[in-house]
C-alpha atoms as a PDB file:
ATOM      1  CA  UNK A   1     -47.777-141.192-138.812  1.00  0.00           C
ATOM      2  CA  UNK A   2     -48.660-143.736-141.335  1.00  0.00           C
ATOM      3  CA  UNK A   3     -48.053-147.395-142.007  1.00  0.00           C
ATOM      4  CA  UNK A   4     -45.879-146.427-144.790  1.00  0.00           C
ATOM      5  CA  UNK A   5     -43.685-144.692-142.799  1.00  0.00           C
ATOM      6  CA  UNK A   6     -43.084-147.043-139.686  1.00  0.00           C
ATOM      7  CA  UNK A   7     -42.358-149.252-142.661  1.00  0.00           C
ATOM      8  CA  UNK A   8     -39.857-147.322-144.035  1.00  0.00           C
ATOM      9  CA  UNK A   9     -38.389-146.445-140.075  1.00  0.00           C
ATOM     10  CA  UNK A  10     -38.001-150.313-139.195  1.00  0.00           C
ATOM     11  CA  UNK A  11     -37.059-152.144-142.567  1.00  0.00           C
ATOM     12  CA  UNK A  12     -39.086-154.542-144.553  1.00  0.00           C
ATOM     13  CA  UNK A  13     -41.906-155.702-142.723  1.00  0.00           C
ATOM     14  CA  UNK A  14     -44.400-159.184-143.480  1.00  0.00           C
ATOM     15  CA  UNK A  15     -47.845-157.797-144.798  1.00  0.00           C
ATOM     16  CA  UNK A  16     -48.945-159.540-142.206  1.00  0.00           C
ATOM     17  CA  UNK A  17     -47.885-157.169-140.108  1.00  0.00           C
ATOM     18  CA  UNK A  18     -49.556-154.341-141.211  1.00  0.00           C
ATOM     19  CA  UNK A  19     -52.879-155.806-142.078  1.00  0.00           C
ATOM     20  CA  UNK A  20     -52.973-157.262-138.728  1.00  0.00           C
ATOM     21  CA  UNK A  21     -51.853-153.404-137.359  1.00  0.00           C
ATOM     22  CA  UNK A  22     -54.984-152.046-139.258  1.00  0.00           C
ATOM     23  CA  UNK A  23     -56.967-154.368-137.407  1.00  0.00           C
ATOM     24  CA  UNK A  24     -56.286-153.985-134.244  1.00  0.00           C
ATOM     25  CA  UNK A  25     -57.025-149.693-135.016  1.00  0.00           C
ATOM     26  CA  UNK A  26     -60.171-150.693-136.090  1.00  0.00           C
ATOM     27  CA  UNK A  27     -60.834-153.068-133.523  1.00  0.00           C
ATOM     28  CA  UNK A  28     -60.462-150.280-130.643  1.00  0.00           C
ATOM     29  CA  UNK A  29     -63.596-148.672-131.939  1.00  0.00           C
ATOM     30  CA  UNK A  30     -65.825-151.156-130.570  1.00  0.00           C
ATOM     31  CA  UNK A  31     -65.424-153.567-127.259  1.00  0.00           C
ATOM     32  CA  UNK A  32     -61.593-154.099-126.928  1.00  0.00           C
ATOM     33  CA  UNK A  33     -60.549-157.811-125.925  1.00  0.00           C
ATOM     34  CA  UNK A  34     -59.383-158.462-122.358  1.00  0.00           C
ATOM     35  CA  UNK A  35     -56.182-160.256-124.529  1.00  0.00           C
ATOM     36  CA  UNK A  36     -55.311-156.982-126.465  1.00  0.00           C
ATOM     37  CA  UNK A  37     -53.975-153.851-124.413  1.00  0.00           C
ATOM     38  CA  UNK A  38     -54.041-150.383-125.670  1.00  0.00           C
ATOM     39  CA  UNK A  39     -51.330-149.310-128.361  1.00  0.00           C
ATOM     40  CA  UNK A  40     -49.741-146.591-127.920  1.00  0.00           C
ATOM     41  CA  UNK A  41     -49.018-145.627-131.621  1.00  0.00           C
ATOM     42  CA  UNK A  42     -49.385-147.993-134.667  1.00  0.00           C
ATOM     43  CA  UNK A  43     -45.290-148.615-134.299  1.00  0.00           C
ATOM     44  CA  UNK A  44     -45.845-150.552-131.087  1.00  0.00           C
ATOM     45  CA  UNK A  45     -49.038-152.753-132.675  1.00  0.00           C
ATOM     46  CA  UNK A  46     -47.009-153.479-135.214  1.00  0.00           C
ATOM     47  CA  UNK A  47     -44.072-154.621-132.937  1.00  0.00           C
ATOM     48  CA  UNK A  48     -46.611-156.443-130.812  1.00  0.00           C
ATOM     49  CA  UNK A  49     -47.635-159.248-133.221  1.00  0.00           C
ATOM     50  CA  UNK A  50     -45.971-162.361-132.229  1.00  0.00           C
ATOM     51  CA  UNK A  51     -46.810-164.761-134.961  1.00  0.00           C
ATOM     52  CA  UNK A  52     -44.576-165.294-137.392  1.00  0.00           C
ATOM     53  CA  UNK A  53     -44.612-167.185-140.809  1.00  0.00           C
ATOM     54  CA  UNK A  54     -42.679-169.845-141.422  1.00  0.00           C
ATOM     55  CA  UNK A  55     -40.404-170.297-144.750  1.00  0.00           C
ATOM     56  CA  UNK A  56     -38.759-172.847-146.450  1.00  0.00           C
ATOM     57  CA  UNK A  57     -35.002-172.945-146.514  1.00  0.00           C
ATOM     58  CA  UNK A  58     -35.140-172.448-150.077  1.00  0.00           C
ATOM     59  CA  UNK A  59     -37.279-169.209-149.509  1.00  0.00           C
ATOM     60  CA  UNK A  60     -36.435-165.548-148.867  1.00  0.00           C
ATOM     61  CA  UNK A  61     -37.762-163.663-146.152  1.00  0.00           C
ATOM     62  CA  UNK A  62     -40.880-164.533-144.525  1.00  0.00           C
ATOM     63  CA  UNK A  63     -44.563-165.456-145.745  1.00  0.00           C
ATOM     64  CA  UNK A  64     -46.417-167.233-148.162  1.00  0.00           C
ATOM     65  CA  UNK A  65     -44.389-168.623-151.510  1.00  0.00           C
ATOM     66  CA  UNK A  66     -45.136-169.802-154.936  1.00  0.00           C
ATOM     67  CA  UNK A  67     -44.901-173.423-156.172  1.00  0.00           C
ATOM     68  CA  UNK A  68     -45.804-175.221-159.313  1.00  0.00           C
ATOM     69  CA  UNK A  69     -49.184-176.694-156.986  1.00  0.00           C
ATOM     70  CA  UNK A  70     -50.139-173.049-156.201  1.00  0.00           C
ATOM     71  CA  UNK A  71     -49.151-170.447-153.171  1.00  0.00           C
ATOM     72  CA  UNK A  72     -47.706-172.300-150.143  1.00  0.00           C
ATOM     73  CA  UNK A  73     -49.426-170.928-146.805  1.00  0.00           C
ATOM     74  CA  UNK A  74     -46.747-172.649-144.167  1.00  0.00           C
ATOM     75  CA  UNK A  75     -47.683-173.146-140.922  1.00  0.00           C
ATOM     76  CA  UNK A  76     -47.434-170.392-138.691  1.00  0.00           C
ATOM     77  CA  UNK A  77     -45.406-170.341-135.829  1.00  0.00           C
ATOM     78  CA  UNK A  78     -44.436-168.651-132.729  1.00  0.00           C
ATOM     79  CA  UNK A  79     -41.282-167.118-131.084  1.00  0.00           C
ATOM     80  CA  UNK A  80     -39.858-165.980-128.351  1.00  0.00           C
ATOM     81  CA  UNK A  81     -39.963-162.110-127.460  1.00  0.00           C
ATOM     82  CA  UNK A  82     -36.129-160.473-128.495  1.00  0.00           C
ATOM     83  CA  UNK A  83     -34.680-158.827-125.667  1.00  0.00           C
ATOM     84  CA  UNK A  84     -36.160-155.595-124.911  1.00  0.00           C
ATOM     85  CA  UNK A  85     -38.524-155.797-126.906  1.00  0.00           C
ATOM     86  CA  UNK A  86     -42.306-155.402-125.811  1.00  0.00           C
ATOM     87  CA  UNK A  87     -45.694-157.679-127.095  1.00  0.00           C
ATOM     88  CA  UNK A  88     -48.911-158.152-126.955  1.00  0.00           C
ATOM     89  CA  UNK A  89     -50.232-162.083-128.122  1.00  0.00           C
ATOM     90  CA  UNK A  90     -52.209-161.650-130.870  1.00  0.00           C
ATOM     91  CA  UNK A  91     -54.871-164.327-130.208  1.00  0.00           C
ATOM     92  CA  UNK A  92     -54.978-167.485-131.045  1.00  0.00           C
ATOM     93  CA  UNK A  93     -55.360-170.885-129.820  1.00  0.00           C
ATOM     94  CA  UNK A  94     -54.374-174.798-131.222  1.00  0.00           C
ATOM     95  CA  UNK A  95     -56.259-177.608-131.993  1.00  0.00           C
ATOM     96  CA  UNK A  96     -55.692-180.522-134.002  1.00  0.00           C
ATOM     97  CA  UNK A  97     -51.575-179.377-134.584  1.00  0.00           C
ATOM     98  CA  UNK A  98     -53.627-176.081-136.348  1.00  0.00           C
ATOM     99  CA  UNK A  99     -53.131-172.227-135.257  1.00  0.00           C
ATOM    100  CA  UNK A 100     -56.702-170.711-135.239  1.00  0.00           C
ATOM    101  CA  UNK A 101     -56.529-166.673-134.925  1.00  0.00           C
ATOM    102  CA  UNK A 102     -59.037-164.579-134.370  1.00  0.00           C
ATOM    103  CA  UNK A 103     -61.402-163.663-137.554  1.00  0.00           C
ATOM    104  CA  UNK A 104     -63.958-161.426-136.372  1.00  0.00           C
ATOM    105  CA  UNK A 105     -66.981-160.784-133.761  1.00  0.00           C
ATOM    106  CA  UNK A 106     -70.451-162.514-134.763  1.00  0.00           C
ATOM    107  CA  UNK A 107     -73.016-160.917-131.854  1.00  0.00           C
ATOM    108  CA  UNK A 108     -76.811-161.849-130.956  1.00  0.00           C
ATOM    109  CA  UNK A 109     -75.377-165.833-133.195  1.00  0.00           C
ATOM    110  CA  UNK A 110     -74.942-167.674-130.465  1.00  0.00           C
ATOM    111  CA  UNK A 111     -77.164-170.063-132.022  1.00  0.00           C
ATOM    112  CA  UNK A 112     -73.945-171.045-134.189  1.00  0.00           C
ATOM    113  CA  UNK A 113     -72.477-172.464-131.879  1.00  0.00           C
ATOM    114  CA  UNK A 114     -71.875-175.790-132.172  1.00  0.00           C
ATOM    115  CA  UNK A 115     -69.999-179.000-130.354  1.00  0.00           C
ATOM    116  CA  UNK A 116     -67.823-178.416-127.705  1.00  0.00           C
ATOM    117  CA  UNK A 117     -64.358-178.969-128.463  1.00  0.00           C
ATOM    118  CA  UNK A 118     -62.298-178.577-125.032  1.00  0.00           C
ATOM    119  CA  UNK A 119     -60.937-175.877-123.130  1.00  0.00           C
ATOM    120  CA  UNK A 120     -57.970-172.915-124.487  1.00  0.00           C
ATOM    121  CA  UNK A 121     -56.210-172.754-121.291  1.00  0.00           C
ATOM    122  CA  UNK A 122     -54.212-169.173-122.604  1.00  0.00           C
ATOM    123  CA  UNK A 123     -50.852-170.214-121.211  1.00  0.00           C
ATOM    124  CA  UNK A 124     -49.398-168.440-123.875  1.00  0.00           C
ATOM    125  CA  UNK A 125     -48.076-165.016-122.735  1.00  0.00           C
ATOM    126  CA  UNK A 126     -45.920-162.037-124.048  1.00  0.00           C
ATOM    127  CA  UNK A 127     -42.817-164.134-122.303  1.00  0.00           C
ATOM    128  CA  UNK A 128     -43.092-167.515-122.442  1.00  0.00           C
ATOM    129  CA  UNK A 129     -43.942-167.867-126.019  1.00  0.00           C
ATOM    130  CA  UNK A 130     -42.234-171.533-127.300  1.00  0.00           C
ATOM    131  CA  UNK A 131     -40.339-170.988-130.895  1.00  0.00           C
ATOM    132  CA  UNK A 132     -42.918-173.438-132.525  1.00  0.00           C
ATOM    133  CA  UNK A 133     -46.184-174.689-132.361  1.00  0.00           C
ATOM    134  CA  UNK A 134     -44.627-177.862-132.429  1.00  0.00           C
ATOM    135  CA  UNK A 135     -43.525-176.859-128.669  1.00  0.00           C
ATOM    136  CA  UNK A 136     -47.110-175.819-127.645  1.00  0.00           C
ATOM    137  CA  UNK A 137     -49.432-178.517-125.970  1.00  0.00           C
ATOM    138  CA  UNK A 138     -53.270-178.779-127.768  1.00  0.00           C
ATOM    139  CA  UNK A 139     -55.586-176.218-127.004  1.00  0.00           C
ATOM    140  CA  UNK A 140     -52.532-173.937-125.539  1.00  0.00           C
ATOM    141  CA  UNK A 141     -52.983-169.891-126.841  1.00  0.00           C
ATOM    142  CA  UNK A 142     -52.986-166.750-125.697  1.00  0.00           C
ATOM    143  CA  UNK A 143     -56.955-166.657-125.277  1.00  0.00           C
ATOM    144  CA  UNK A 144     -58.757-169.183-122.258  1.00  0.00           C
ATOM    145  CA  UNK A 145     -62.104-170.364-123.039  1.00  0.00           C
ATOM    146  CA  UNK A 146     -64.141-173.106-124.650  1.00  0.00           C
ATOM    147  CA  UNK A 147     -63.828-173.899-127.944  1.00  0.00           C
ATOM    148  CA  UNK A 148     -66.687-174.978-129.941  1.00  0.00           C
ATOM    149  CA  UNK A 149     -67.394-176.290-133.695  1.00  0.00           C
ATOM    150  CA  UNK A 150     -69.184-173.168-135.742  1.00  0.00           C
ATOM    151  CA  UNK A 151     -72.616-175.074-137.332  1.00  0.00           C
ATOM    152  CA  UNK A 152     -72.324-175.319-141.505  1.00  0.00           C
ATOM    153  CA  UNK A 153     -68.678-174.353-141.181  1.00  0.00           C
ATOM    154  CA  UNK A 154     -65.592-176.845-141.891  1.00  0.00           C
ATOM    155  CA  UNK A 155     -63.900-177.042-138.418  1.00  0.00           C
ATOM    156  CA  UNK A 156     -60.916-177.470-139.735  1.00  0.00           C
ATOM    157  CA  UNK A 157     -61.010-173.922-141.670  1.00  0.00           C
ATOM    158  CA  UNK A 158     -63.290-171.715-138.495  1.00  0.00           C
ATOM    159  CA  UNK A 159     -63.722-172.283-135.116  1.00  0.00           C
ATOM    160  CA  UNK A 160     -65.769-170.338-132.165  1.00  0.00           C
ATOM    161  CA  UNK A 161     -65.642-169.102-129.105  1.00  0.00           C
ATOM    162  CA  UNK A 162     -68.426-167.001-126.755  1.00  0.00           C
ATOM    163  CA  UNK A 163     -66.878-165.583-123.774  1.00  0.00           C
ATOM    164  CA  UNK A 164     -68.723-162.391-123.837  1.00  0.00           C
ATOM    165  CA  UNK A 165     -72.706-162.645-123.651  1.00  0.00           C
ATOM    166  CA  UNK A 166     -74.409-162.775-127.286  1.00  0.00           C
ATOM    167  CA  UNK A 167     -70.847-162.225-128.830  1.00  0.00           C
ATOM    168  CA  UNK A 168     -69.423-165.032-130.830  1.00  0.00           C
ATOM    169  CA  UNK A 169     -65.844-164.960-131.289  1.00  0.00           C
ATOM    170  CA  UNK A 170     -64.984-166.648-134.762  1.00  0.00           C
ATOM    171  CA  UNK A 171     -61.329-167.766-135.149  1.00  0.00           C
ATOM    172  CA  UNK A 172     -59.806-169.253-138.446  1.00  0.00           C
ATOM    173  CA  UNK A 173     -56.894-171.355-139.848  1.00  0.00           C
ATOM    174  CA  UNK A 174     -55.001-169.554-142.629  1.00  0.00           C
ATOM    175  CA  UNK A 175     -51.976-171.313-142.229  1.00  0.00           C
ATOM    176  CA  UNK A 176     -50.892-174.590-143.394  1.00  0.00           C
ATOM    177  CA  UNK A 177     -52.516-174.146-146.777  1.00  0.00           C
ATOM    178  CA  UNK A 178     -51.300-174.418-150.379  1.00  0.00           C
ATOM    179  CA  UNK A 179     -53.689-173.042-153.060  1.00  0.00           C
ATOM    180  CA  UNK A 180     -53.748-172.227-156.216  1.00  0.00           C
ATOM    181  CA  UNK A 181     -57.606-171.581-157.208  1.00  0.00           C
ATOM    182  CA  UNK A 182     -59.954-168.563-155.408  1.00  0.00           C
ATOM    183  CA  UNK A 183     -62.606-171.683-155.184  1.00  0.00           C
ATOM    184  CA  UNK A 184     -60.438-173.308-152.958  1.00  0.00           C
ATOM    185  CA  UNK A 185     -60.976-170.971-150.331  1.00  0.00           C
ATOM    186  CA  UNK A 186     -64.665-169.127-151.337  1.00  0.00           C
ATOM    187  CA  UNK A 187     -66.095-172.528-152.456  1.00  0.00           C
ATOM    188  CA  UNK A 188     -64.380-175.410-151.202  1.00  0.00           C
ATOM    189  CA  UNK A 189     -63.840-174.202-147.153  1.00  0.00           C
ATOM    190  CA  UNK A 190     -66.273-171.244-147.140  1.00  0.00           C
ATOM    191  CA  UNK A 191     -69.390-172.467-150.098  1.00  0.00           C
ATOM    192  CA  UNK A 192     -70.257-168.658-150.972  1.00  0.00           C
ATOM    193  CA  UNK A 193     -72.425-169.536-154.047  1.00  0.00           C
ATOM    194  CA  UNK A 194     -74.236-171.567-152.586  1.00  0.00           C
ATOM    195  CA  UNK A 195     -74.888-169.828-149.064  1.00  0.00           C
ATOM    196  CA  UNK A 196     -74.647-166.178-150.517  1.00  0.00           C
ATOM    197  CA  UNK A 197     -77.387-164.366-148.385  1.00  0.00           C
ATOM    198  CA  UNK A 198     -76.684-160.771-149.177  1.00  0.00           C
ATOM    199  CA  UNK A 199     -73.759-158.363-149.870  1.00  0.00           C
ATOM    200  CA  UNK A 200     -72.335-155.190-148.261  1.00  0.00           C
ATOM    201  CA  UNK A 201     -69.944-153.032-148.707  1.00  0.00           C
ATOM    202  CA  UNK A 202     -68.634-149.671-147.306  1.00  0.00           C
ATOM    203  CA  UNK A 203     -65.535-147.367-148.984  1.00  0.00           C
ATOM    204  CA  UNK A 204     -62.168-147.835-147.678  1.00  0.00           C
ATOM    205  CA  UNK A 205     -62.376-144.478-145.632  1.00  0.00           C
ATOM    206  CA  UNK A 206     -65.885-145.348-143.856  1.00  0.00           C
ATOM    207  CA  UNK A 207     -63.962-148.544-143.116  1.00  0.00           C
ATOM    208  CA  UNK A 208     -61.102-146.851-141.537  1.00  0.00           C
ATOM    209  CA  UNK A 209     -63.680-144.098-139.397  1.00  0.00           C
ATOM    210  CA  UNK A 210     -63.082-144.588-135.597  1.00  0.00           C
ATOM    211  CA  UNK A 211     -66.649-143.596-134.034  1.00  0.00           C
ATOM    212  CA  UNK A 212     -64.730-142.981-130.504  1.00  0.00           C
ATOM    213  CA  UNK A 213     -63.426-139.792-133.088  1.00  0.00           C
ATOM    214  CA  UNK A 214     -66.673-138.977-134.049  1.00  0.00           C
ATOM    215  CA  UNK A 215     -66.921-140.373-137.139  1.00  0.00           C
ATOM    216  CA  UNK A 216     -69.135-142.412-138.672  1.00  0.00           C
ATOM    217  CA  UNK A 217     -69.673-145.641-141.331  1.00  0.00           C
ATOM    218  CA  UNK A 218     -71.629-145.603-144.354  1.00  0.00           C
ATOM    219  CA  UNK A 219     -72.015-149.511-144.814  1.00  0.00           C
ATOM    220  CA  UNK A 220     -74.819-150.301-147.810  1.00  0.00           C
ATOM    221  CA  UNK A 221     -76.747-153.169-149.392  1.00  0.00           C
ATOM    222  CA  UNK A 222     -75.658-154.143-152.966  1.00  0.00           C
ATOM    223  CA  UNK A 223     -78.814-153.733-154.652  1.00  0.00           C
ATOM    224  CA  UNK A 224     -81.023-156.735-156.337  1.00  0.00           C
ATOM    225  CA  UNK A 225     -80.135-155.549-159.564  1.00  0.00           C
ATOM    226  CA  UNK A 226     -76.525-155.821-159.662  1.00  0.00           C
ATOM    227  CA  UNK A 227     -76.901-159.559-159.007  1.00  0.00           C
ATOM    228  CA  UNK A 228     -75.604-160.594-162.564  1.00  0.00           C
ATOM    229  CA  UNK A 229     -72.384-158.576-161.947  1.00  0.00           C
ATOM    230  CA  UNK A 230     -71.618-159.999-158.739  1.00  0.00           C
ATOM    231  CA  UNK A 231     -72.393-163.700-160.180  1.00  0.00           C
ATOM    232  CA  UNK A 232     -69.613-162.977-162.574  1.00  0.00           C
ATOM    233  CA  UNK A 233     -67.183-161.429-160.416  1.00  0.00           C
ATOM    234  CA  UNK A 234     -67.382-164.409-157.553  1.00  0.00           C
ATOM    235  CA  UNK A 235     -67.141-166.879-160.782  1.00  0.00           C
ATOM    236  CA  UNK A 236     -63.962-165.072-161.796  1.00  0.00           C
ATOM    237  CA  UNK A 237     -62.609-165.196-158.614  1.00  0.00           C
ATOM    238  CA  UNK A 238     -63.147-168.191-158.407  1.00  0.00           C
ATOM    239  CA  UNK A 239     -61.068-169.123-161.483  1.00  0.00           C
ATOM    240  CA  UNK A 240     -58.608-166.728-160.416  1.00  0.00           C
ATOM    241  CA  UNK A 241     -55.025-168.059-159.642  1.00  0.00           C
ATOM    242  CA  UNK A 242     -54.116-167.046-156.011  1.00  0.00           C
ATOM    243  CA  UNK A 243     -50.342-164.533-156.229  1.00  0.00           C
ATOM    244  CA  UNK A 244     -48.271-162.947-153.522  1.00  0.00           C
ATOM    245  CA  UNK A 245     -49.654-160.243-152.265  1.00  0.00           C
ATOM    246  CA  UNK A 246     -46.069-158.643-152.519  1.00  0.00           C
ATOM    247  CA  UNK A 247     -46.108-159.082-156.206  1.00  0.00           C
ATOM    248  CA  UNK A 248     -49.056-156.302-156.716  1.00  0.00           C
ATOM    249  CA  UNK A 249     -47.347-153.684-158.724  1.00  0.00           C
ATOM    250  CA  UNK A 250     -47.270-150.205-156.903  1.00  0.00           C
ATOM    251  CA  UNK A 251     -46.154-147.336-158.163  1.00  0.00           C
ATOM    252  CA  UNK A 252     -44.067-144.703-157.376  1.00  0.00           C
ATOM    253  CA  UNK A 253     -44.588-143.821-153.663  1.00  0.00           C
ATOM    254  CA  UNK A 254     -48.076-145.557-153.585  1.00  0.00           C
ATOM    255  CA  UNK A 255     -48.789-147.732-150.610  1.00  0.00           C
ATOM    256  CA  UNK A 256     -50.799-150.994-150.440  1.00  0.00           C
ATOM    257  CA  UNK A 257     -53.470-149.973-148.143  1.00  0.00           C
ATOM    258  CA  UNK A 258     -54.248-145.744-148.576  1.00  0.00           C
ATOM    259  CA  UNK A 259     -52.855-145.952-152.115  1.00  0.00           C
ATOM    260  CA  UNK A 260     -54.859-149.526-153.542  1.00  0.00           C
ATOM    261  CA  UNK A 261     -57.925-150.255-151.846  1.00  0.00           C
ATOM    262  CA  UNK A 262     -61.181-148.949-153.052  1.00  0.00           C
ATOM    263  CA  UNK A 263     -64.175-150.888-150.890  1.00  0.00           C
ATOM    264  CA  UNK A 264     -64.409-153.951-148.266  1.00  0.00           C
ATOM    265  CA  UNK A 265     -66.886-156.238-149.458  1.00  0.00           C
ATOM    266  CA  UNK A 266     -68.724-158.196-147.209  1.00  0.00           C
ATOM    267  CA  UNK A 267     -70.378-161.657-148.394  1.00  0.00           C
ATOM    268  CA  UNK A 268     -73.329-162.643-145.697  1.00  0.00           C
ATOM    269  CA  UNK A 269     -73.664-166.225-145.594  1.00  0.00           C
ATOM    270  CA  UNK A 270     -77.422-167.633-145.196  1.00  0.00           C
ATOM    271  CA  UNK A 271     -75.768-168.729-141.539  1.00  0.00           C
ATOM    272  CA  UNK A 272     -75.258-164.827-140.761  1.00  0.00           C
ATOM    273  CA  UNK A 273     -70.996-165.110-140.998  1.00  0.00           C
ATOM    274  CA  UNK A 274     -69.335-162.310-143.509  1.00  0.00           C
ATOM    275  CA  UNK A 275     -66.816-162.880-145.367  1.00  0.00           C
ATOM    276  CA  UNK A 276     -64.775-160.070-145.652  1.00  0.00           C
ATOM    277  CA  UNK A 277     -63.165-159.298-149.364  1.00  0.00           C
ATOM    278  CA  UNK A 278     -60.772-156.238-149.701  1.00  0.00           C
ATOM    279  CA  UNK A 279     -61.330-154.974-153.554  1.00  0.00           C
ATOM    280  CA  UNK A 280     -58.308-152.591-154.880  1.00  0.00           C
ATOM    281  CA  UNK A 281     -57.571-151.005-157.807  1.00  0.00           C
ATOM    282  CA  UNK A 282     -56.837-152.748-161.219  1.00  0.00           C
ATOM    283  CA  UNK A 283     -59.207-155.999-160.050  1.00  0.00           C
ATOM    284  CA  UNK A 284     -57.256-157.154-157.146  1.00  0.00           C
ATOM    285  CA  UNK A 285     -59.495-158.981-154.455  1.00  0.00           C
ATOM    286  CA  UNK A 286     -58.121-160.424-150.921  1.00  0.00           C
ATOM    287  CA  UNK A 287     -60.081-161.953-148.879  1.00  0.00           C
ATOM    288  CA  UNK A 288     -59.801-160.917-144.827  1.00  0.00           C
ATOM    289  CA  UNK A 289     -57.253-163.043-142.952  1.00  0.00           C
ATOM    290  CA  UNK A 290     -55.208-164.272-146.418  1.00  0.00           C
ATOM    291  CA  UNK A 291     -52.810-161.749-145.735  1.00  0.00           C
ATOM    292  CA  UNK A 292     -50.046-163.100-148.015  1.00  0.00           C
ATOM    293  CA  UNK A 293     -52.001-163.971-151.051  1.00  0.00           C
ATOM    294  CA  UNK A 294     -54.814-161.532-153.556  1.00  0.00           C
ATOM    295  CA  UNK A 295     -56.672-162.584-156.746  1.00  0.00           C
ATOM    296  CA  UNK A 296     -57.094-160.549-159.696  1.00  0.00           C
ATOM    297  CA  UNK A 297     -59.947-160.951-161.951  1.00  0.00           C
ATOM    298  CA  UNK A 298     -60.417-159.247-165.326  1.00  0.00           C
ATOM    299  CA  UNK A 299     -61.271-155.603-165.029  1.00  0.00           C
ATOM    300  CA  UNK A 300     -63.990-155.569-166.943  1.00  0.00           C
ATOM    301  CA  UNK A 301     -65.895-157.917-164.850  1.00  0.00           C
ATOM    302  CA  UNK A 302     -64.586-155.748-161.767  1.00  0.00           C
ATOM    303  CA  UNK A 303     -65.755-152.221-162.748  1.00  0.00           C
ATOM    304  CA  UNK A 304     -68.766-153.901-164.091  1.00  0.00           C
ATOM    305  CA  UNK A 305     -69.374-154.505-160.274  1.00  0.00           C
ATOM    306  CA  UNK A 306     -68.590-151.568-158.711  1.00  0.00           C
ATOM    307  CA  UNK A 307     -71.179-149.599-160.789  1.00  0.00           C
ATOM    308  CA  UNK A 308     -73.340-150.391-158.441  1.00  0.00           C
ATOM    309  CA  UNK A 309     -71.945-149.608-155.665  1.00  0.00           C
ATOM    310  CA  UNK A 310     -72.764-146.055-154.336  1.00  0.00           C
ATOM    311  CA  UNK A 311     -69.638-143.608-152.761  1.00  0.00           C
END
């Protein structure tokens, strides 16, 4: 089974949702969190998230929405578990009124981490989730440990954690935002220009291999020459105005994730943290934890790029 069709079995679904589904598959090829138990199919990750976007009354549905200022990012928030239903807490902790989820594994950077914050106490379970954040006490979650500042990074936009050895857990805030410009997320919280390190990238199905399957990835370095073409492609997204992710046009029977994207692309700050860009079809960029919301920059400047990449 497919995303596509769990989608079509249980109604409309948030993006979120599935993005967040594809992550946890690829997750369970490497060391599986103590927070996260086995899935038995995709259908019950997908069930399992437990955070939920918050909408304006005026809004339809669930997720990010457009304004005049830009996309609206509202703050995410939390329910209770329906009756009979089954969950497991994505994780996450607060701090400072924000929801920080987790990002991504950073191992042998310990070195990153930075001033201790406090103490996550994970009170948060699959049962006694409050129905807002504004119900939760700071530095409540569904993950315990201490939470530290991440050094060169905005501490309002990443957090850290290391709970495991070498392994530093990054979390971010994605919620709570309204944006209308790609700099206001790759320059203004995250300074790619002017940290770029180096770029990689890997196709969509090397992304997807699970090595407890036996396959393998084929991640590779953007080569020195291609430099001018990825100068212009992070200037044009940064121009680029910030849409719905819903509003990508699909066609007939095509799908989001099999059907649109083409590579992750991942931009190695000097400080050794990727960020992680998803490039699809027809110029569309989102960048890794912005579920609701994609850039589009011109397709010239796009397949301009992707010449040099290899497949």
């Amino acid at each position: 089974m497919n995303v596509e069709t769990f989608s079509n079995a249980l109604g409309e679904l948030d993006l979120t949702y599935i993005d967040q589904a594809y992550r946890y598959r690829r997750k369970a090829k490497n060391r599986v969190l103590p927070f996260i138990a086995a899935a038995a199919c995709l259908a019950v990750v997908i069930s399992a998230l437990t955070i939920l976007r918050k909408s304006p009354e005026s809004s339809t549905g669930v997720g990010a929405y457009m304004t005049e200022d830009g996309v609206v990012i509202p703050p995410t928030d939390i329910r209770l578990p329906r009756p009979g239903e089954t969950y497991n807490m994505i994780a996450f902790f607060i701090y400072q009124g924000r929801v920080y989820t987790f990002y991504r594994d950073l191992e042998g950077r310990t070195d990153l981490k930075g001033e201790r914050l406090g103490t996550a106490d994970g009170s948060i379970g699959e049962y006694n989730a409050p129905d807002s954040i504004d119900d939760c006490a700071e530095l409540a979650g569904s993950v315990g440990g201490d939470v530290y500042t991440v050094d060169g990074c905005d501490p309002s936009f990443m957090l850290c954690m290391n709970r495991h050895g070498d392994t530093l857990e990054l979390y971010v805030c994605s919620s709570g935002l309204t944006v209308k410009y790609g700099s206001e997320i790759l320059e203004d919280r995250l300074r790619v220009s002017e940290n770029l390190d180096r770029v990689e990238y890997e196709t969509r199905a090397s992304w997807n291999a699970m090595e407890s399957e036996g396959e393998t990835h084929d991640i590779r370095t953007l080569p020195p020459d291609a430099a001018e073409a990825l100068e212009s492609f992070i200037r044009a997204a940064d121009e680029a105005e910030f849409m719905l992710t819903e509003d990508i046009p699909l066609e007939e029977g095509q799908d989001l994730y099999d059907g649109m994207e083409l590579y992750h692309m991942y931009l190695y700050l000097t400080n050794g943290i990727p960020i992680e860009l998803r490039l699809l079809k027809n110029g569309y960029v989102r960048i890794e934890n912005f579920y609701d919301i994609t850039l589009q920059v011109p397709n010239n400047i796009f397949t301009a790029l992707l010449s040099y990449f290899e497949t």
